[in-house]
C-alpha atoms as a PDB file:
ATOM      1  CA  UNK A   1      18.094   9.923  18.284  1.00  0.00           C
ATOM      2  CA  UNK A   2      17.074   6.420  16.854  1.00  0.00           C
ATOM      3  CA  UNK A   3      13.823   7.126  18.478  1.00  0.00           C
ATOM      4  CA  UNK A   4      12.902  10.356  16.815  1.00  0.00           C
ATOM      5  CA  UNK A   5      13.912   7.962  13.217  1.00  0.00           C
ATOM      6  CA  UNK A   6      11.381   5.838  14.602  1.00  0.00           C
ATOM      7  CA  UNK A   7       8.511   8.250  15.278  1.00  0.00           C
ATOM      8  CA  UNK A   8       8.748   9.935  12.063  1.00  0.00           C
ATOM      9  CA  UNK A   9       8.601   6.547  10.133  1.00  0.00           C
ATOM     10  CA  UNK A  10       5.250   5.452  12.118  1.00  0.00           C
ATOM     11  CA  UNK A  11       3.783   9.197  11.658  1.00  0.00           C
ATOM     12  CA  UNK A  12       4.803   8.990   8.136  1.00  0.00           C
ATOM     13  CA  UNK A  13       3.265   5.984   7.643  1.00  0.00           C
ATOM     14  CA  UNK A  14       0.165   6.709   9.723  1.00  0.00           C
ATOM     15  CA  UNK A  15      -0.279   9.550   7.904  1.00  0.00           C
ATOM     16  CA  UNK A  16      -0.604   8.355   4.322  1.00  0.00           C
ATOM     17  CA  UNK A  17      -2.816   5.176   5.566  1.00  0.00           C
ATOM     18  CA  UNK A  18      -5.114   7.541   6.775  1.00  0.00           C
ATOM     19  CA  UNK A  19      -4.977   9.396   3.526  1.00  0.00           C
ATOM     20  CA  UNK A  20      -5.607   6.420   1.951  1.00  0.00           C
ATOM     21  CA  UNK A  21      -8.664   5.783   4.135  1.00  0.00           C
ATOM     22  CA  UNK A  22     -10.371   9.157   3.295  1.00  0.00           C
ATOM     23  CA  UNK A  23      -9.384   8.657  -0.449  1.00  0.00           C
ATOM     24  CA  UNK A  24     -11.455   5.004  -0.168  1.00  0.00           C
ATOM     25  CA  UNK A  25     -14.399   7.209   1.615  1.00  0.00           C
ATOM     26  CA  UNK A  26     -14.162  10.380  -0.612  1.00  0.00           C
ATOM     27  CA  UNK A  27     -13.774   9.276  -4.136  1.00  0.00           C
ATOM     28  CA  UNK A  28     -16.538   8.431  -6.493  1.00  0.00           C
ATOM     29  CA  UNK A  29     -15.980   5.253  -8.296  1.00  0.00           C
ATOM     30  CA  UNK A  30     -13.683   1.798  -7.674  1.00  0.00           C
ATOM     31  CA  UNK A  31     -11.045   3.114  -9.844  1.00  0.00           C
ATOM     32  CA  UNK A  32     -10.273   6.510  -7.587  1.00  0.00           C
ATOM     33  CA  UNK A  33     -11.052   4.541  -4.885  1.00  0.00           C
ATOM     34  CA  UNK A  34      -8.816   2.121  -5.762  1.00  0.00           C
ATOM     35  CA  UNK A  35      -5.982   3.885  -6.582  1.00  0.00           C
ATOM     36  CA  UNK A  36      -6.121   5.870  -3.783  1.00  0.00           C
ATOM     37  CA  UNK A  37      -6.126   3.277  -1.004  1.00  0.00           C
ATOM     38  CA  UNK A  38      -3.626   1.386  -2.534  1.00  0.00           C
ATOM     39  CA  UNK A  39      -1.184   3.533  -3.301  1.00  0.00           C
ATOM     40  CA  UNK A  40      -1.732   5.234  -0.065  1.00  0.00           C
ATOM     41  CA  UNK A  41      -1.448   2.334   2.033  1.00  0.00           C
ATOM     42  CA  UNK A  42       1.151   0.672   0.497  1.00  0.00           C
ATOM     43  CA  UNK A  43       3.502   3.912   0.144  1.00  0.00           C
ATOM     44  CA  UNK A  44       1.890   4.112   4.536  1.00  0.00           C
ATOM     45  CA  UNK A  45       3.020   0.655   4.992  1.00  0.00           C
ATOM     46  CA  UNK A  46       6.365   0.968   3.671  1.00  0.00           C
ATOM     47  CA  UNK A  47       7.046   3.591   6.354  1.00  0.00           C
ATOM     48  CA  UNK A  48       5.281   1.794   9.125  1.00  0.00           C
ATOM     49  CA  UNK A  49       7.157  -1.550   8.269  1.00  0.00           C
ATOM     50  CA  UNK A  50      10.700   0.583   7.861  1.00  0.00           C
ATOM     51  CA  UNK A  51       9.987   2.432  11.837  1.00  0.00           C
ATOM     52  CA  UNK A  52       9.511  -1.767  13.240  1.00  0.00           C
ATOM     53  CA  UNK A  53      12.362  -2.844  10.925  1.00  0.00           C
ATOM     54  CA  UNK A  54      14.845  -0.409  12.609  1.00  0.00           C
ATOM     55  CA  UNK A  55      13.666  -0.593  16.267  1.00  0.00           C
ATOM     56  CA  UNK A  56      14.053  -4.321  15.553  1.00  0.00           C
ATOM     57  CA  UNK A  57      17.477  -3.990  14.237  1.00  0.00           C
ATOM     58  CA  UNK A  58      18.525  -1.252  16.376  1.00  0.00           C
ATOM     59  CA  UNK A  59      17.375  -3.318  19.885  1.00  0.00           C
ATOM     60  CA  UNK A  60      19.262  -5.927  18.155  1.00  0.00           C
ATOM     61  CA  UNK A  61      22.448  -4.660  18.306  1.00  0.00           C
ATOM     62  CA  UNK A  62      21.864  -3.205  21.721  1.00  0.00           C
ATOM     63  CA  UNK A  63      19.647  -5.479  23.653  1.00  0.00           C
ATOM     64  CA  UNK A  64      18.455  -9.153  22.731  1.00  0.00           C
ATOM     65  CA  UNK A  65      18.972 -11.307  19.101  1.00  0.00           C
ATOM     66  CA  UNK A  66      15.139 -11.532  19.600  1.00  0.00           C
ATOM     67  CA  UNK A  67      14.518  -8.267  18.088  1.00  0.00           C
ATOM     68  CA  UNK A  68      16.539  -9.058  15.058  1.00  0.00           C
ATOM     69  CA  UNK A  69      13.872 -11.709  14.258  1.00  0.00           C
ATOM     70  CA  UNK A  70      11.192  -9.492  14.623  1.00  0.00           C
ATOM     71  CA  UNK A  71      12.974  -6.828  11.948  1.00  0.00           C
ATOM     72  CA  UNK A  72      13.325  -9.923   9.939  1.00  0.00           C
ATOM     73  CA  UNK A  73       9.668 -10.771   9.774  1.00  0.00           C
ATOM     74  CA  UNK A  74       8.701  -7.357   9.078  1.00  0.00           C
ATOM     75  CA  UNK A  75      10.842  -6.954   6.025  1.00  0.00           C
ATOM     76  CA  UNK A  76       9.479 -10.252   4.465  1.00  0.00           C
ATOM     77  CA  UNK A  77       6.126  -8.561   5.168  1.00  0.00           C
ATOM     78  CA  UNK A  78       7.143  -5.875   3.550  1.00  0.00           C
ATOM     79  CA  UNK A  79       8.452  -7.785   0.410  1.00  0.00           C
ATOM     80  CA  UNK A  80       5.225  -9.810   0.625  1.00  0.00           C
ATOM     81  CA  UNK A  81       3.033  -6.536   0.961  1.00  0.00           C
ATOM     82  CA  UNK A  82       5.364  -4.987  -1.901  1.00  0.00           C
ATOM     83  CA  UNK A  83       3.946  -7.157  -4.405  1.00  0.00           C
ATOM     84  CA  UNK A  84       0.870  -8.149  -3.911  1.00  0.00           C
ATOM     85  CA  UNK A  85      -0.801  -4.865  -3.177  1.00  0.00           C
ATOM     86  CA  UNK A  86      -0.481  -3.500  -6.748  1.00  0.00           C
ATOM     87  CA  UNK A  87      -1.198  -6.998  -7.925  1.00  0.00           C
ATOM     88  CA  UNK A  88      -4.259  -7.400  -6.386  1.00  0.00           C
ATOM     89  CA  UNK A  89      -5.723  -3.824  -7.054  1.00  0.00           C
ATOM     90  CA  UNK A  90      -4.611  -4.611 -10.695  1.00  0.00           C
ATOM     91  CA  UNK A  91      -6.672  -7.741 -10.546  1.00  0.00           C
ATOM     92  CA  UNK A  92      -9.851  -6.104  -8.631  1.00  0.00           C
ATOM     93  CA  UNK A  93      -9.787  -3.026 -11.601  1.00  0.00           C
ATOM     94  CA  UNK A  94      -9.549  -5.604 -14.493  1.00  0.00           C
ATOM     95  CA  UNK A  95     -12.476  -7.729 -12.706  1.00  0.00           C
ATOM     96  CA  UNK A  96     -14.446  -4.250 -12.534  1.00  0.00           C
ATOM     97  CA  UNK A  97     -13.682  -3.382 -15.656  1.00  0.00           C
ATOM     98  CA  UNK A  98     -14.753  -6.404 -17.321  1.00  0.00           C
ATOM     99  CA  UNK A  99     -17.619  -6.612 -14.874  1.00  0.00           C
ATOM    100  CA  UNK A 100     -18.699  -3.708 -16.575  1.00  0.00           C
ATOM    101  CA  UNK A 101     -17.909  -0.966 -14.164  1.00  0.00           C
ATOM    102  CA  UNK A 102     -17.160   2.008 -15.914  1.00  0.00           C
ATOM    103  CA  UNK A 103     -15.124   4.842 -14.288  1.00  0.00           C
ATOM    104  CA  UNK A 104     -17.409   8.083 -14.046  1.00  0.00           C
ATOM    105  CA  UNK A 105     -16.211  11.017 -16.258  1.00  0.00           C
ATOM    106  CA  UNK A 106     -13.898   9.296 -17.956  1.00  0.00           C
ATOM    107  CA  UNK A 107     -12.174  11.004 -21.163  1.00  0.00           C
ATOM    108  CA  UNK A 108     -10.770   8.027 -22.784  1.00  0.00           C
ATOM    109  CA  UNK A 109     -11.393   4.300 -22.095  1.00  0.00           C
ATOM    110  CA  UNK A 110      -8.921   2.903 -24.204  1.00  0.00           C
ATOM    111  CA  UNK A 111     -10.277  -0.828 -23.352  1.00  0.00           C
ATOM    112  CA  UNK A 112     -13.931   0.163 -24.394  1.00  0.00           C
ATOM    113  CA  UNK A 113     -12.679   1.770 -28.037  1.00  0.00           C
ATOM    114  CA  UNK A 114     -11.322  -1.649 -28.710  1.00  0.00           C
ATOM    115  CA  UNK A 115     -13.120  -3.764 -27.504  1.00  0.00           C
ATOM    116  CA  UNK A 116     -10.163  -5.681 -25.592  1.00  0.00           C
ATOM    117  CA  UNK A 117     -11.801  -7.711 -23.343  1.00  0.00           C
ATOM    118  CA  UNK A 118     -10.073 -10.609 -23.850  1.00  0.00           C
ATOM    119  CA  UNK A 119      -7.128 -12.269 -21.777  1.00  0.00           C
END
């Protein structure tokens, strides 16, 4: 039963990262491309981290205090991966922006109109 918990997490999680990959491939400027792998992958790793945290736990309780360490690390990695992810694809967009990177078809660049470059 646990197992089938497990799988699903890890497909899950599989899944959107390789969503996230064809969104980085498929899209046409950083923005799309940047809000697509990132919210992709981090939404992927979530899963990914939860199907190691509970075989970790789970082997825990049945088989060695080992495991339990290893379900440990992963949730600080996930905590870790929680916030930097949309940290540092908020820092890469403002660095594009102010670069001078423009998103293509854009209806309303609210940064542009005034002028709000500034820190």
């Amino acid at each position: 039963m646990i197992d089938t918990v497990i799988y699903i997490f890890l497909a899950v999680g599989v899944f959107f990262n390789g969503l996230g990959s064809f969104g980085l491939i498929r899209f046409p400027d950083v923005y799309t491309r940047l809000h697509a792998s990132t919210k992709c992958t981090t939404f992927g790793s979530i899963f990914t981290s939860l199907g190691v945290i509970t075989y970790g736990f789970y082997h825990w309780h049945v088989d060695s205090a080992s495991y339990g360490v290893l379900a440990i690390h992963a949730f600080i990695a996930l905590l870790a991966l929680v916030i930097t992810n949309p940290t540092g694809a908020h820092a890469i967009a403002r660095a594009a922006h102010r670069s001078g990177v423009y998103p293509k078809r854009a209806v309303v660049d609210k940064l542009k109109e005034k002028g709000d470059l500034s820190d």
